[in-house]
Protein backbone atom coordinates (compact mmCIF):
# COMPACT_ATOMS: atom_id res chain seq x y z
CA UNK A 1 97.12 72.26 127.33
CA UNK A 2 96.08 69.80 130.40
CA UNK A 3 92.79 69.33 131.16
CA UNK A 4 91.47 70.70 134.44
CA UNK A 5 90.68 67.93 137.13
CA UNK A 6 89.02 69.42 139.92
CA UNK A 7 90.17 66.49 143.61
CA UNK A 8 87.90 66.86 146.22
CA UNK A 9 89.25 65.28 149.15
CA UNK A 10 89.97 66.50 152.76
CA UNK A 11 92.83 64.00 153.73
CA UNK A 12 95.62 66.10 152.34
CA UNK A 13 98.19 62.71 152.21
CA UNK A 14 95.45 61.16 150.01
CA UNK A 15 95.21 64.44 147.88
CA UNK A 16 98.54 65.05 147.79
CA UNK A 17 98.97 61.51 146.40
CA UNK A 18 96.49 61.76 143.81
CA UNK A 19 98.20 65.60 142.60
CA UNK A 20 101.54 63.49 142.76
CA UNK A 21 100.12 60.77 140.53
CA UNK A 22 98.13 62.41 137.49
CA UNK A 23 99.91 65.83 137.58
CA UNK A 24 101.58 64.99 134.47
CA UNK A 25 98.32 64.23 132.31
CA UNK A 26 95.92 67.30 134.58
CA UNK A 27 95.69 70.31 135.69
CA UNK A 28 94.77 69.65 139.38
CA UNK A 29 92.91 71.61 141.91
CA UNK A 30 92.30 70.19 145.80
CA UNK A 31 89.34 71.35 148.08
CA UNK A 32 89.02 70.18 151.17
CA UNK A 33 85.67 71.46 152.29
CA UNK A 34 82.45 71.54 151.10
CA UNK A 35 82.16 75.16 150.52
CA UNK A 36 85.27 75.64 148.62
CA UNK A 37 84.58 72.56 146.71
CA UNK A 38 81.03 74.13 145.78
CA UNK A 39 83.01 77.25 144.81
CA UNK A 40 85.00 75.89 142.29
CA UNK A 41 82.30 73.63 140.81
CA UNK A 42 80.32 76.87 140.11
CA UNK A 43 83.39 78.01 138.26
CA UNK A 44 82.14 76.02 135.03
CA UNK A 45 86.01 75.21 134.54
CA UNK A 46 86.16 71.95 135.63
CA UNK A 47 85.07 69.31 133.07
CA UNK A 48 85.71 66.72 135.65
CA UNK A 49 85.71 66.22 139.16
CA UNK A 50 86.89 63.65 142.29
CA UNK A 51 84.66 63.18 145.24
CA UNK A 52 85.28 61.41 148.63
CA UNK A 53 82.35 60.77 150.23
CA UNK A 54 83.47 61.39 153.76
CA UNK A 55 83.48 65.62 153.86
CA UNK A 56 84.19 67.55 157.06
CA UNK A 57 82.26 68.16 159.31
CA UNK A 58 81.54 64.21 159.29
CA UNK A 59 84.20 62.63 157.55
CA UNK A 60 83.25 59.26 158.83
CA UNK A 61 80.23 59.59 157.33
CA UNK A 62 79.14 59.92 153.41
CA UNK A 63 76.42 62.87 154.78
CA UNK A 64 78.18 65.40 153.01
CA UNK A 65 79.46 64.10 150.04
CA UNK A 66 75.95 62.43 149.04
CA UNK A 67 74.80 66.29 150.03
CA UNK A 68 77.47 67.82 147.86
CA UNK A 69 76.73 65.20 144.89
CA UNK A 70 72.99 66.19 144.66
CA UNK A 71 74.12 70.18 144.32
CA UNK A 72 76.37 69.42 141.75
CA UNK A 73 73.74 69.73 138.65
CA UNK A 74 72.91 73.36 139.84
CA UNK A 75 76.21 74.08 140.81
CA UNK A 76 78.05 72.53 137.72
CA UNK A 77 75.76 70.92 135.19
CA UNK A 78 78.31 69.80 132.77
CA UNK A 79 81.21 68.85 135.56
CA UNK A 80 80.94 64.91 135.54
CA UNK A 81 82.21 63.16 139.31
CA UNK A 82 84.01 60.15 139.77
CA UNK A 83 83.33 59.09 143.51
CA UNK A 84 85.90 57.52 145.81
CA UNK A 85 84.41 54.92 147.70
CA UNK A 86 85.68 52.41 150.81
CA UNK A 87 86.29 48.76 149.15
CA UNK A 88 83.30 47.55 151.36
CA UNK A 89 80.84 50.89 150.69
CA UNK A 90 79.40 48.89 147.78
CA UNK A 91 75.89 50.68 148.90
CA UNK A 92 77.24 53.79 148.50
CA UNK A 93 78.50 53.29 145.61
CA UNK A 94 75.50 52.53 144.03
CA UNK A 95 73.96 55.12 145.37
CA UNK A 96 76.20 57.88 144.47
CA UNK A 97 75.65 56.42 140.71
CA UNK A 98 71.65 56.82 141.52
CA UNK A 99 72.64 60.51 142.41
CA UNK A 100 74.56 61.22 139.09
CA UNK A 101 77.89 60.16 139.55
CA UNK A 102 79.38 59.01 136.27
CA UNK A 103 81.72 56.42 138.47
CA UNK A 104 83.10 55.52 141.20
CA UNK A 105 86.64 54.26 142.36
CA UNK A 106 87.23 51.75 145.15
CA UNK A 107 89.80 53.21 147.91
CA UNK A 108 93.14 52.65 148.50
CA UNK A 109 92.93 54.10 144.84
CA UNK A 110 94.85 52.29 142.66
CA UNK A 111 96.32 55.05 140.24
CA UNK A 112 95.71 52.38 137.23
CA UNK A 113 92.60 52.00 137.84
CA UNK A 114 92.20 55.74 138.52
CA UNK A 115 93.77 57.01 135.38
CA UNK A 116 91.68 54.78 133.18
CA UNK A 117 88.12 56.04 134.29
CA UNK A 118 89.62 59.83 134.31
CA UNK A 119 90.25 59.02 130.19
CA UNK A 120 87.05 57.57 129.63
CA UNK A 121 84.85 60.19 132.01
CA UNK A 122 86.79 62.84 129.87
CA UNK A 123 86.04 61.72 126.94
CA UNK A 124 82.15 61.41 128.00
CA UNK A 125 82.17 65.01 128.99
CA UNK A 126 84.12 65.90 125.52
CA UNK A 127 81.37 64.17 123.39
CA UNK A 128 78.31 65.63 125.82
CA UNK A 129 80.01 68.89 125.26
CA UNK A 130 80.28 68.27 121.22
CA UNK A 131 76.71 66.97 121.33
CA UNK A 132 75.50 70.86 122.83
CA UNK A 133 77.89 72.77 120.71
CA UNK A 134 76.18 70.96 117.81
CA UNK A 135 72.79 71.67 119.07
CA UNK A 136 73.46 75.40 119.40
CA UNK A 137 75.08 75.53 116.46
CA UNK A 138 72.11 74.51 114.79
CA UNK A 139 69.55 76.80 116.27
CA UNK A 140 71.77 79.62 115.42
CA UNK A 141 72.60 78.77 111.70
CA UNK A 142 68.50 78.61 111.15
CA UNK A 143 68.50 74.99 110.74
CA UNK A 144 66.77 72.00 112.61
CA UNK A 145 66.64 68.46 111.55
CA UNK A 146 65.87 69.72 107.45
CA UNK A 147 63.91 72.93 108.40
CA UNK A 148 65.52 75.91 107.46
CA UNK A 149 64.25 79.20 109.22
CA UNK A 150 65.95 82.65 110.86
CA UNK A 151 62.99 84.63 111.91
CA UNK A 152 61.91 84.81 115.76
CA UNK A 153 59.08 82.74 115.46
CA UNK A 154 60.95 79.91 113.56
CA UNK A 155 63.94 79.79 116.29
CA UNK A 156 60.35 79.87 118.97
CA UNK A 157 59.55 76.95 116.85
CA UNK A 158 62.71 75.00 117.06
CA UNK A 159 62.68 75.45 120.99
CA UNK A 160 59.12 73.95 121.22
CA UNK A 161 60.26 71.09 119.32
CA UNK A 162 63.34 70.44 120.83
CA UNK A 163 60.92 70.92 124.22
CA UNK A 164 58.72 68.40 123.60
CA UNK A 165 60.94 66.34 122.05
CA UNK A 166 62.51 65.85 125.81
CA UNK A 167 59.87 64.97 127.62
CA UNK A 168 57.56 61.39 127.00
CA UNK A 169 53.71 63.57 126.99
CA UNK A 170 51.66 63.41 123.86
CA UNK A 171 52.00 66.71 121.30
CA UNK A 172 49.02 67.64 119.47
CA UNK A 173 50.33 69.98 116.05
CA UNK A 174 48.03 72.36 114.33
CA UNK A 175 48.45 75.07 111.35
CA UNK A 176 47.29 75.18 108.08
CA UNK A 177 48.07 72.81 105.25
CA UNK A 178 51.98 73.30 103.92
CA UNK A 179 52.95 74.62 106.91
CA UNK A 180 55.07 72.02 107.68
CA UNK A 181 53.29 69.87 110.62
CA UNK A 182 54.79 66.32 109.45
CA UNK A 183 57.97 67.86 109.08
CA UNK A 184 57.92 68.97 113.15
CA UNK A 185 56.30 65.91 113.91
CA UNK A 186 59.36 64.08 112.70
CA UNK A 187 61.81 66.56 114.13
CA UNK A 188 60.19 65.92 117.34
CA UNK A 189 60.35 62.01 116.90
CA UNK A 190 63.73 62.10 115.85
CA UNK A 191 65.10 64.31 118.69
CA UNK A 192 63.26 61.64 121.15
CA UNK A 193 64.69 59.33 122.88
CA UNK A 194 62.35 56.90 120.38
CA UNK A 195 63.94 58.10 117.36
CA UNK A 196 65.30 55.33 116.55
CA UNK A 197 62.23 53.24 116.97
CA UNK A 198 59.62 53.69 113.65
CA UNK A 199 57.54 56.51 112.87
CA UNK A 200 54.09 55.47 111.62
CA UNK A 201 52.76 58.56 109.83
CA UNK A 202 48.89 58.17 109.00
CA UNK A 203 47.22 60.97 106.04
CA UNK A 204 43.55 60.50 107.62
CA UNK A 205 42.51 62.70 104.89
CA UNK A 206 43.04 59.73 102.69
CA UNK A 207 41.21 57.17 104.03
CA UNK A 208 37.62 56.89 103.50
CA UNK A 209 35.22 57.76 106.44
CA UNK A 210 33.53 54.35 107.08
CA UNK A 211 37.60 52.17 106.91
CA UNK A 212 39.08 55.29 109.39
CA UNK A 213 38.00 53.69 112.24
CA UNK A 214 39.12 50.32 111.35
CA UNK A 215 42.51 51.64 110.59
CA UNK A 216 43.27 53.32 113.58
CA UNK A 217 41.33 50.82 116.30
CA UNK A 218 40.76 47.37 114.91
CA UNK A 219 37.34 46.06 113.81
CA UNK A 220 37.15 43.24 116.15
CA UNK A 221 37.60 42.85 120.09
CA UNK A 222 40.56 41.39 121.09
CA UNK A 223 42.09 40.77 124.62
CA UNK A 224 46.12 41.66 125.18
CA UNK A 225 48.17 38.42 126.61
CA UNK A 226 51.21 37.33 126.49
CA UNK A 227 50.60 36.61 122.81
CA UNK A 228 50.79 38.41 120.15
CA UNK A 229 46.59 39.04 119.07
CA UNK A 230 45.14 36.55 116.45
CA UNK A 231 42.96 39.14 115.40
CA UNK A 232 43.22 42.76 113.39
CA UNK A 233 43.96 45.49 115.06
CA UNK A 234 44.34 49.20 114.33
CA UNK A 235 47.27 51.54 114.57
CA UNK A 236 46.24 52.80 118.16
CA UNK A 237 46.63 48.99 119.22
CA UNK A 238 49.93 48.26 117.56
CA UNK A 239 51.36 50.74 119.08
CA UNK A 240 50.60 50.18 122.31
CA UNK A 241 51.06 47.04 122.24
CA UNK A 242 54.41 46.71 120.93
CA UNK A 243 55.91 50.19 122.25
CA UNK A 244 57.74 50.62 119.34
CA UNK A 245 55.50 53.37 117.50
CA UNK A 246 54.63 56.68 117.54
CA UNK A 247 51.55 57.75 115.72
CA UNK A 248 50.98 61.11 113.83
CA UNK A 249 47.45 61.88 112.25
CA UNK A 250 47.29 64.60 109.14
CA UNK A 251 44.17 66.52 107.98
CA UNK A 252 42.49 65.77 111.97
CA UNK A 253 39.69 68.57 110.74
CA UNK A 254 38.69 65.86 108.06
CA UNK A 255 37.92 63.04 111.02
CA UNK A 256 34.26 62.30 111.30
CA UNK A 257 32.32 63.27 114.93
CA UNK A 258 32.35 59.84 115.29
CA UNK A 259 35.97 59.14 115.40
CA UNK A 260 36.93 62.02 117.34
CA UNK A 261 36.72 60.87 120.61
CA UNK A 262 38.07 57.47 120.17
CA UNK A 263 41.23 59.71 118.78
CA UNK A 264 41.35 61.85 121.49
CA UNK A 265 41.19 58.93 123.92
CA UNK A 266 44.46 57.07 122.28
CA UNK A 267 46.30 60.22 122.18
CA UNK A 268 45.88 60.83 125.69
């Protein structure tokens, strides 16, 4: 079965040329207009799409397809666009890639060219599409990242994580002991786009009250430069300092008064 290649393009030579060219490998569909190119984009049915910049009613212009480009994640979220640009509309080019476009493709369109980022924007949108089957699949078979649950308030849970796991703001974990906190800590981390930096996991409840503070700030001043510290410093510092870790305290109702704020401060 072809794969459905949605052209949007309001010369009809340059459309028909394009239909002419890849009709063996796609299933092709031409708009000329904004509106019917909006209509089949909100079809869902298109994987990918074509877009000249120059729409009626300004087709000398790239007004409407810039306009048309920045609807397409409502209208379309998976449907990934290839924009045709003018050899010397290196600007827009960029731009358009700003805006979302996957690529772009210099006009007169060589067919070549044309037919080798169509295979490789496919396959983009085949592994994105892989990537959220996978995802779903796991929510529904009760399973996230090594916890196993099928209850309503476990599938709540795995949408929190996978929630905050999407976003860069600190996430502060609470529940009783054996309720698995370090296990949706690591979920979370792993989900990031950090997981693949370390995860430096800290059991406060096992360090003694007067080294906790030392462990997680340092016991000395020090002053950040452009080299690396001569002195000790804590967990909090590290951290910062090298942007590689994420930090994760266990047991925070164990923390001292006095540590509490200086916490609170490094989290936030």
């Amino acid at each position: 079965m072809k794969k459905k290649l949605l052209i949007i393009e309001d010369e009809l030579s340059v459309a028909k040329q394009l239909k002419w060219g890849l009709e063996k490998e796609y299933d092709i569909t031409i708009a000329g207009e904004v509106e019917q190119a909006k209509k089949f984009l909100a079809s869902g049915v298109f994987p990918v799409a074509t877009l000249d910049l120059g729409l009626p009613p300004f087709p000398n212009t790239p007004q409407q397809g810039f306009a048309l480009l920045e609807a397409v994640p409502s209208l379309a979220p998976h449907t990934r666009v290839i924009v045709i640009t003018g050899n010397a509309e290196e600007e827009n080019a960029v731009r358009a890639v700003a805006l979302g476009a996957t690529d772009f493709c210099a006009k007169p369109v060589d067919l070549q060219v044309l037919r080798i980022i169509l295979t490789r924007t496919f396959k983009i949108q085949e592994l994105e599409e892989v990537n959220l089957r996978l995802q779903r699949q796991g929510c529904r078979s009760g399973s996230l990242c090594g916890m196993i649950g099928i209850s309503p308030p476990m599938n709540k849970v795995f949408e929190l994580i996978q929630l905050a796991a999407a976003n860069d703001y600190p996430v502060l974990i609470t529940g009783k002991t054996g309720t698995g906190k370090e296990m949706a800590a690591k979920a979370i981390h792993q989900l990031s786009p950090r997981g693949e930096k370390p995860l430096i996991i800290i059991n406060c409840g096992a360090i003694p009250e007067n080294l906790l503070e030392s462990e997680l700030f340092g016991h000395e001043r020090y002053l950040i430069n452009r080299d690396f510290p001569s002195v000790p410093m804590g967990t909090f510092a590290w951290s910062s300092y090298l942007a590689v870790a994420v930090l994760f305290g266990l047991e925070h109702h164990r923390i001292v008064e006095g540590v509490v704020a200086g916490l609170l401060y490094g989290l936030l």
